[in-house]
Protein backbone atom coordinates (compact mmCIF):
# COMPACT_ATOMS: atom_id res chain seq x y z
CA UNK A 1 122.40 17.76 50.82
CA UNK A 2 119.33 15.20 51.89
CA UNK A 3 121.71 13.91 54.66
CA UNK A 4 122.24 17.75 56.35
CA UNK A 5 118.34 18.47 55.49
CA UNK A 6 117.29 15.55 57.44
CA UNK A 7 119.38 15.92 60.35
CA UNK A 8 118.35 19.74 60.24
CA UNK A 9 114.64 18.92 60.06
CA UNK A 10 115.46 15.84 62.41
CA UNK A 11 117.04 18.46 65.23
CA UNK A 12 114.52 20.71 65.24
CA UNK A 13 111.69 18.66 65.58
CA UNK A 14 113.72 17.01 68.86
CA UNK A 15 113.79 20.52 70.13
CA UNK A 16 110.16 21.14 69.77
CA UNK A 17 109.08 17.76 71.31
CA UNK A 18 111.36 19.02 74.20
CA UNK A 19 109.97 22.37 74.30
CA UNK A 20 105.92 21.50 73.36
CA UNK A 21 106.52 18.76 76.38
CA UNK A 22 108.85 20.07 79.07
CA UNK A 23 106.25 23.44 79.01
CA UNK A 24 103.02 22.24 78.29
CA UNK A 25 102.02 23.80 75.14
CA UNK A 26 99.47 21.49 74.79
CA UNK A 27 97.21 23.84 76.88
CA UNK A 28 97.86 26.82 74.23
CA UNK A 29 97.17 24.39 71.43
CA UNK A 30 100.65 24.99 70.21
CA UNK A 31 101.29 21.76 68.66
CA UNK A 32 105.07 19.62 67.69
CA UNK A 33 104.81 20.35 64.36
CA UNK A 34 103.52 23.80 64.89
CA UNK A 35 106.88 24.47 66.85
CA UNK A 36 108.42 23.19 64.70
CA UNK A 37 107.60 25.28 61.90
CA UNK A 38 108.18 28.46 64.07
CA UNK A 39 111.60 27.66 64.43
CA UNK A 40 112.90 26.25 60.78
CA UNK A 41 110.90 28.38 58.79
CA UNK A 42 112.88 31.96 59.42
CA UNK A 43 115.86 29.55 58.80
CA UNK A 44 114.76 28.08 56.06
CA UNK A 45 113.74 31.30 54.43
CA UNK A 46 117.11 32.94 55.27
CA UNK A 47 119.05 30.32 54.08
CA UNK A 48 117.29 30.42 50.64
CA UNK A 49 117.38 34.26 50.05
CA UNK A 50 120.88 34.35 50.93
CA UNK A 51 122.30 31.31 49.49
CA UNK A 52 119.36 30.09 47.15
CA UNK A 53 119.87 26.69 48.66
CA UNK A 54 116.06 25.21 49.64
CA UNK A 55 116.44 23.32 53.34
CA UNK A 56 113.22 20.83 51.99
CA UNK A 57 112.76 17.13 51.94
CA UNK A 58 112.46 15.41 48.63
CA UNK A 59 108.68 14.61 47.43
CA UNK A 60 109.41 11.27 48.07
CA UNK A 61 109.96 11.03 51.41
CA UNK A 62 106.78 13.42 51.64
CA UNK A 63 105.08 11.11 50.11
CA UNK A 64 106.36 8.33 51.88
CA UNK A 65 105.35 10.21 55.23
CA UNK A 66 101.67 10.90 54.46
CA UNK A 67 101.47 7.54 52.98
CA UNK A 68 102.62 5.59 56.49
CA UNK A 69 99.98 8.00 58.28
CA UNK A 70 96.95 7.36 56.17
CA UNK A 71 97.89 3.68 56.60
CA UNK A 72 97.78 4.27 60.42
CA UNK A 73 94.34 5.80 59.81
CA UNK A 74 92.91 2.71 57.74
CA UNK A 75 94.00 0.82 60.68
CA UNK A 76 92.43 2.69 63.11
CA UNK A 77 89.26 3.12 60.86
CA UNK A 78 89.18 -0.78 61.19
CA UNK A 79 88.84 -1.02 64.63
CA UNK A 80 86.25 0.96 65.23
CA UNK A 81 83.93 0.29 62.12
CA UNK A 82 80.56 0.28 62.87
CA UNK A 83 77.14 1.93 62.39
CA UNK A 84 77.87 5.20 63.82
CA UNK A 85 81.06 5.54 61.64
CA UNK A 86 79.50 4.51 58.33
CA UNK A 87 76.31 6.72 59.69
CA UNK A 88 78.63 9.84 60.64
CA UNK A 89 80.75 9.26 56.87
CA UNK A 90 77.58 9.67 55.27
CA UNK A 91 76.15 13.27 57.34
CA UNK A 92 80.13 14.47 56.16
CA UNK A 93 79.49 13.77 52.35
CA UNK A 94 76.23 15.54 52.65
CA UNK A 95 77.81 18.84 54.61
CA UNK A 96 80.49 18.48 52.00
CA UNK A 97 77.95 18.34 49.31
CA UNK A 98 76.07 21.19 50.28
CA UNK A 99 79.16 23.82 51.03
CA UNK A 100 80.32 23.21 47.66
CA UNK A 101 76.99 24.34 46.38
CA UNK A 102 77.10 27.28 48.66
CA UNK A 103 80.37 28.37 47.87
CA UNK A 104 79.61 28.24 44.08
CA UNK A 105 76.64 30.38 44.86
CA UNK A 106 78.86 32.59 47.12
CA UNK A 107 81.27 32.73 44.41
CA UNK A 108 78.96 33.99 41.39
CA UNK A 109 79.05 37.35 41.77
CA UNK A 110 82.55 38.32 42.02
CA UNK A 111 85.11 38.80 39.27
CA UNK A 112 86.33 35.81 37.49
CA UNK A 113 89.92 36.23 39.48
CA UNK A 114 88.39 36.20 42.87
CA UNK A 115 85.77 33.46 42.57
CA UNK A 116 89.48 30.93 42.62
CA UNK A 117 89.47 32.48 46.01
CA UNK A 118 86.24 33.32 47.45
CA UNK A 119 84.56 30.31 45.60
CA UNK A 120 85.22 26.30 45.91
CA UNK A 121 88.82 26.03 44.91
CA UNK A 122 90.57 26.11 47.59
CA UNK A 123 88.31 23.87 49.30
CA UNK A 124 90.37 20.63 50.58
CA UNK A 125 92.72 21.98 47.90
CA UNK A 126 93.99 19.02 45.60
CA UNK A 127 96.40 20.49 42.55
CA UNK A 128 95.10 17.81 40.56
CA UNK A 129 91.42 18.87 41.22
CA UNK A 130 91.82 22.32 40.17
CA UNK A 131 93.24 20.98 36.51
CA UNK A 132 89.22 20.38 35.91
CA UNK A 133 87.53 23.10 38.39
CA UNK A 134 89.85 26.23 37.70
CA UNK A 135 90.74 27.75 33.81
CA UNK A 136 94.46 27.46 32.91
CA UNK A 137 94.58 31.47 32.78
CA UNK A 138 94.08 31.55 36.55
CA UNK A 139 96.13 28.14 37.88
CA UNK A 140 99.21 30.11 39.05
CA UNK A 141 96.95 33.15 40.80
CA UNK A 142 95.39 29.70 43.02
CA UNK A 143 98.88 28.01 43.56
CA UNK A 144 100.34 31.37 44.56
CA UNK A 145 97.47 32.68 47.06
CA UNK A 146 96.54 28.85 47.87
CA UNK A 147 100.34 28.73 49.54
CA UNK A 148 99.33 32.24 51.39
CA UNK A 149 95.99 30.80 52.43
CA UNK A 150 97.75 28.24 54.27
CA UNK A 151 100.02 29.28 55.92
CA UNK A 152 97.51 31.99 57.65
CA UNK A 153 95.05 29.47 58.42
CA UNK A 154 97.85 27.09 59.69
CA UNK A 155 99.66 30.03 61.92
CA UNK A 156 96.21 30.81 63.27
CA UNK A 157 95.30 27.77 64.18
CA UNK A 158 95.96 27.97 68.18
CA UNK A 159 94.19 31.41 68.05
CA UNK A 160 90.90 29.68 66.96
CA UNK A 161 91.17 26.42 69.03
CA UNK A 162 92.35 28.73 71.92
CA UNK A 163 88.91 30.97 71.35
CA UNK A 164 86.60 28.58 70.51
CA UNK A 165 87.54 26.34 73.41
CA UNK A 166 86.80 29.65 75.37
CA UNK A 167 83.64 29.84 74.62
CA UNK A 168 82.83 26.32 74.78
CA UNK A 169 84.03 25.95 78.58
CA UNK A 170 81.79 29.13 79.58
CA UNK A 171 78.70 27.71 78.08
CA UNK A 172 79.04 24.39 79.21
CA UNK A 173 81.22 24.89 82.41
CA UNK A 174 79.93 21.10 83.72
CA UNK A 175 80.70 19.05 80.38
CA UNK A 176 84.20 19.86 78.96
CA UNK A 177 86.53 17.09 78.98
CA UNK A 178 89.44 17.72 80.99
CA UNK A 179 92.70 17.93 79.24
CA UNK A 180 95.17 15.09 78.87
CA UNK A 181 97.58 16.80 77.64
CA UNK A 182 99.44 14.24 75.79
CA UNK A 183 103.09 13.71 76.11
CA UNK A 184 104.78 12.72 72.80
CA UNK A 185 108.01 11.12 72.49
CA UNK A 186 107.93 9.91 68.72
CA UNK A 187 110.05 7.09 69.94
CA UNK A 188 109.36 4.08 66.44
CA UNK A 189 110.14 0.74 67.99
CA UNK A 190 110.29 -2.03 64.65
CA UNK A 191 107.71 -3.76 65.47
CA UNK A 192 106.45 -6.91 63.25
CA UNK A 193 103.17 -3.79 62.36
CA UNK A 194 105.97 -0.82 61.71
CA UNK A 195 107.73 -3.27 59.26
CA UNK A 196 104.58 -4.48 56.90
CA UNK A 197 103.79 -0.66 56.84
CA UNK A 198 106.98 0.90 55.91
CA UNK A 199 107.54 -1.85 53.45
CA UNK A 200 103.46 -1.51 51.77
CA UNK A 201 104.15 2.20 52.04
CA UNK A 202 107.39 2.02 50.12
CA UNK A 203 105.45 -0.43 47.48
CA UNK A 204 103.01 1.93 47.24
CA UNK A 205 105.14 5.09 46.67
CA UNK A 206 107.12 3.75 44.01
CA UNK A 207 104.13 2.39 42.21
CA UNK A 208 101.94 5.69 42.40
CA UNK A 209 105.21 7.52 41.17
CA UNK A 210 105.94 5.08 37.77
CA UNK A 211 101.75 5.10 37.36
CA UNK A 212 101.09 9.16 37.67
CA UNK A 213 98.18 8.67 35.68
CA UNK A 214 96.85 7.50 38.93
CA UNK A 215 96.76 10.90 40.55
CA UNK A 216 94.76 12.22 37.89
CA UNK A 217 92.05 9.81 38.92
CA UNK A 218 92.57 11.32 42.47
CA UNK A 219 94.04 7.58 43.58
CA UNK A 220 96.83 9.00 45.06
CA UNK A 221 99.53 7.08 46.98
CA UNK A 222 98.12 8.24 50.13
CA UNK A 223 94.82 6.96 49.21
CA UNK A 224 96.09 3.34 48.48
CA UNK A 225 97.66 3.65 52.20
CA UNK A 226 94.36 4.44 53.33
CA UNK A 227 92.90 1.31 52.05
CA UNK A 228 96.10 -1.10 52.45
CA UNK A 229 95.89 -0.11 56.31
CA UNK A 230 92.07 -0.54 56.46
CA UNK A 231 92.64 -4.18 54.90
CA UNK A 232 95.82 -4.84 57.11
CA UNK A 233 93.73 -3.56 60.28
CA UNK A 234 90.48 -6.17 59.58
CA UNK A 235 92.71 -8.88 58.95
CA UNK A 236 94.85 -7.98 62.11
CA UNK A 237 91.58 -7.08 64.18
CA UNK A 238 91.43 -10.29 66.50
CA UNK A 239 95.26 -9.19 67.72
CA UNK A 240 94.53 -5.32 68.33
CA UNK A 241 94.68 -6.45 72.14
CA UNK A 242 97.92 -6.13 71.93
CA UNK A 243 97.63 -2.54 72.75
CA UNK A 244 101.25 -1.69 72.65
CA UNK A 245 101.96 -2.92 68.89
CA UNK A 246 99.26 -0.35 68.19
CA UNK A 247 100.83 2.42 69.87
CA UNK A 248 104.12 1.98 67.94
CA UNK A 249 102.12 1.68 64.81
CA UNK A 250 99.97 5.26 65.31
CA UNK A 251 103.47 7.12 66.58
CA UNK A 252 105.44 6.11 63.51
CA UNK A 253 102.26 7.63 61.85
CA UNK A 254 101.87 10.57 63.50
CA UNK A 255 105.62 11.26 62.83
CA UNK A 256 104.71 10.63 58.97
CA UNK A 257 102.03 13.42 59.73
CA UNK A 258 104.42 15.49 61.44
CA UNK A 259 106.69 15.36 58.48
CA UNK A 260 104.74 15.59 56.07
CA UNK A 261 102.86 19.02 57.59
CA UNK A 262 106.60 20.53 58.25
CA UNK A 263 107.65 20.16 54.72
CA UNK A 264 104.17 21.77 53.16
CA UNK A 265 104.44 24.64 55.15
CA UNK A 266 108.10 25.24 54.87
CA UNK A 267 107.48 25.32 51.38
CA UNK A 268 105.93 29.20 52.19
CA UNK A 269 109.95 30.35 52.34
CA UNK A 270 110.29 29.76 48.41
CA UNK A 271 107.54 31.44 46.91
CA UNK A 272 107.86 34.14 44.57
CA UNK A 273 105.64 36.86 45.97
CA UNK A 274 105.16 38.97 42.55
CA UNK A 275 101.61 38.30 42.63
CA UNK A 276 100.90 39.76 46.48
CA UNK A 277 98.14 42.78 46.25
CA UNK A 278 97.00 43.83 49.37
CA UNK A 279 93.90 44.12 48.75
CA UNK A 280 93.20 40.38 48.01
CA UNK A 281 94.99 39.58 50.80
CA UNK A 282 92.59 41.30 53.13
CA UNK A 283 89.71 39.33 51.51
CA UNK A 284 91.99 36.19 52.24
CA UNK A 285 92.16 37.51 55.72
CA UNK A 286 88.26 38.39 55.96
CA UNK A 287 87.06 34.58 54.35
CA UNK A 288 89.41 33.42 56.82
CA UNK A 289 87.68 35.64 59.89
CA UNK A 290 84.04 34.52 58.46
CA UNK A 291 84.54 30.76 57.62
CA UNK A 292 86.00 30.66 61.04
CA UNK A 293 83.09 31.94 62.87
CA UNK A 294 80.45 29.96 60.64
CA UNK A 295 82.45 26.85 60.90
CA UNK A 296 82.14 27.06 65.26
CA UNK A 297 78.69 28.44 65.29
CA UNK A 298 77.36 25.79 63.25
CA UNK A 299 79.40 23.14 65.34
CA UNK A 300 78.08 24.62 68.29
CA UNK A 301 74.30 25.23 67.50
CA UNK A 302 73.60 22.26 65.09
CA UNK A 303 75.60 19.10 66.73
CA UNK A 304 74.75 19.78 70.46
CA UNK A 305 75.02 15.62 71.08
CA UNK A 306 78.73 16.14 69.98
CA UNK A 307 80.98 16.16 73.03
CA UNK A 308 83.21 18.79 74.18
CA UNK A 309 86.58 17.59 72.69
CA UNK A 310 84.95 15.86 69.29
CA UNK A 311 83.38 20.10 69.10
CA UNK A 312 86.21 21.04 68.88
CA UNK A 313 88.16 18.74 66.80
CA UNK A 314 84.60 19.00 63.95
CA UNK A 315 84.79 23.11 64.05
CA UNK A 316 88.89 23.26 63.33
CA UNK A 317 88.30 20.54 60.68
CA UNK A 318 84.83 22.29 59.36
CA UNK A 319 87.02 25.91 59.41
CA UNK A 320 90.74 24.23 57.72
CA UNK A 321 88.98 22.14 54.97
CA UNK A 322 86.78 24.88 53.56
CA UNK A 323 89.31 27.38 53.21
CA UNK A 324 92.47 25.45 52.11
CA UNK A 325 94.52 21.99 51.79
CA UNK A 326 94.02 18.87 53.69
CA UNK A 327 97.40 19.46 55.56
CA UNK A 328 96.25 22.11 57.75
CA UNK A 329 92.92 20.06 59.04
CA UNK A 330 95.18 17.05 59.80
CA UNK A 331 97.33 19.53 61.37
CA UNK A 332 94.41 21.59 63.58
CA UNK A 333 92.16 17.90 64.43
CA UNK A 334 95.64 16.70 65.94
CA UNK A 335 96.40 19.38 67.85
CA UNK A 336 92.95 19.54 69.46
CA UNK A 337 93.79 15.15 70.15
CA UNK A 338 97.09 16.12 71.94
CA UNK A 339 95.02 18.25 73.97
CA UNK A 340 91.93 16.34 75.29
CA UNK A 341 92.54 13.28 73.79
CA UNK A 342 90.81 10.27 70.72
CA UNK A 343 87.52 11.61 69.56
CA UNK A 344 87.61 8.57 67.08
CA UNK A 345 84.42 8.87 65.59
CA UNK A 346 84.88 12.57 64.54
CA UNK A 347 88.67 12.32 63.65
CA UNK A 348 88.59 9.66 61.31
CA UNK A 349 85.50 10.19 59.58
CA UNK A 350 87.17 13.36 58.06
CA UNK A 351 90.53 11.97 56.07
CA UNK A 352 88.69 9.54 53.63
CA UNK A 353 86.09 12.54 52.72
CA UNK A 354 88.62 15.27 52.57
CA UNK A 355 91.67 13.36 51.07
CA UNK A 356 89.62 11.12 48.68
CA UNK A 357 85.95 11.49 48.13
CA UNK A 358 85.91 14.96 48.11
CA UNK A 359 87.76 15.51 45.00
CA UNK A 360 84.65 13.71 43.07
CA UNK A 361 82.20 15.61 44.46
CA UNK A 362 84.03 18.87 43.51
CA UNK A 363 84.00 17.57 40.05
CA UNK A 364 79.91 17.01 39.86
CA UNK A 365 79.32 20.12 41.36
CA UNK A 366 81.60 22.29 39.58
CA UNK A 367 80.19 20.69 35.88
CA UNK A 368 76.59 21.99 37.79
CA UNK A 369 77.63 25.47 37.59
């Protein structure tokens, strides 16, 4: 069954490279992985009501996949370290910081049941973080309307980068970055790099998995990749000349990203919707609405130094990792870099707060209140 899954999952995301390249839907912020998801998730969902048979990749090679991107990242990280980055890392802790306060705040007047959705939990959602943030009477109410949650905010992704790019090129008509409109091939060439991470990332996996323990200390294997890939890059700094071992290196990670995004949100087509109400949803749907616009006003009146593109990329992150899981950030700051192009300093300032340090600063805050 793992060997038809993969070449089902394999096939479609060849189709959607095809598609996303041969029509430019780059320009409509429609992204590979976005694609993607339009066309396997009706399948997968059919195929599981019908036959009860779930078209998913094992954890594993989830994990495996986010693992070989966040050790992309640490490379990347390494090579442009500096003051800015360490100076930008430190602004993010301090926004995170403070919207965890606020949503607490936001959150204390409602019901019990609705402060797991109006409140901080979903916030860079980590199921091990909501063990100590969210009572045991309310876990499967989250997990349930934390899978809803995402996919909205992932399937309206375009519609806000779309808008908000909008409005951003009829303000500033003279400073928007034209589009690049990168063409993706997702071609992994085994380069000497593509080895040493594959075969750290495998290390890793299978370590994190006989150690779970781990996870409950929010050291995930993904985390470990992080930091393994920052190491690898300083050590391998004075031969990043070499531009096109580099390249080869980010693909195969942006493929792990791919993956890993594809399988999260595919995972919609086998929940159990007994606990949909209609009215919650529409307060899912309004937080959405209202993060959304907070997220780009605040982008767009408080950083005005911030260039066109890294506005862009900061409001979709600001908007995905307030509402709901890391996944859909990675997903939305991606699309925007497919689009216009590297904002370095604002895309990878955000995956070692939201995939790592945030989880401890929920914790502090939430023993606050």
């Amino acid at each position: 069954m793992f060997i038809i899954n993969l070449f089902f999952y394999s096939l479609c995301i060849i189709i959607a490279v095809r598609l996303v390249n041969h029509y430019q839907l780059q320009k409509l912020f429609i992204s590979i992985p976005y694609l993607t998801v339009l066309i396997t998730l009706p399948i997968t969902f059919i195929v599981f009501k019908l036959f009860q048979i779930e078209l998913t990749l094992p954890v594993v090679i989830q994990r495996f996949a986010i693992t070989i991107f966040l050790f992309s990242i640490g490379v990347q990280i390494a090579t442009i370290l500096n003051k800015r980055y360490v100076k930008r890392i430190i602004y993010l802790s301090v926004i995170t910081i403070i919207s965890l306060f606020l949503l607490n705040l936001i959150a204390i007047p409602f019901p019990e049941y609705l402060q797991v959705i109006v409140g901080p939990s979903m916030f860079a959602f980590n199921i091990f973080m909501i063990n100590h943030v969210v009572s045991l009477e309310y876990r499967d109410f989250l997990l349930y309307w934390n899978s809803i949650q995402m996919f909205f905010v992932f399937l309206t992704t375009p519609v806000f980068l779309f808008l908000s790019n909008k409005i951003l090129i009829n303000r500033y008509p003279d400073v928007k970055d034209p589009p690049i409109l990168l063409k993706e091939n997702l071609s992994i060439k085994l380069t000497n790099e593509n080895i040493v991470s594959m075969m750290i990332s495998i290390v890793i996996v299978l370590i994190t998995m006989k150690l779970p323990v781990l996870n409950h200390l929010f050291l995930h294997d993904f985390v470990f990749g992080l930091i393994t890939g920052f190491s690898f890059g300083l050590f391998q700094k004075k031969f990043f000349s070499q531009h096109e071992k580099v390249t080869h290196l980010h693909q195969m990670g942006n493929l792990g990203l791919y993956i890993f995004i594809i399988s999260t949100i595919n995972h919609v087509a086998f929940v159990h919707h007994t606990l949909l109400n209609l009215s919650i949803l529409l307060v899912v749907i309004i937080k959405t609405i209202l993060v959304a616009i907070i997220s780009f006003l605040l982008i767009y009146y408080a950083f005005t130094t911030l260039s066109h593109k890294e506005k862009l990329v900061a409001s979709v992150a600001g908007w995905t990792f307030i509402l709901n899981a890391p996944v859909v950030c990675m997903h939305g700051m991606r699309t925007v870099v497919t689009t216009y192009g590297p904002a370095p300093y604002m895309l990878l300032i955000i995956p070692p707060i939201i995939l790592w340090v945030v989880n401890y600063f929920h914790i502090i805050v939430s023993y606050l209140f």
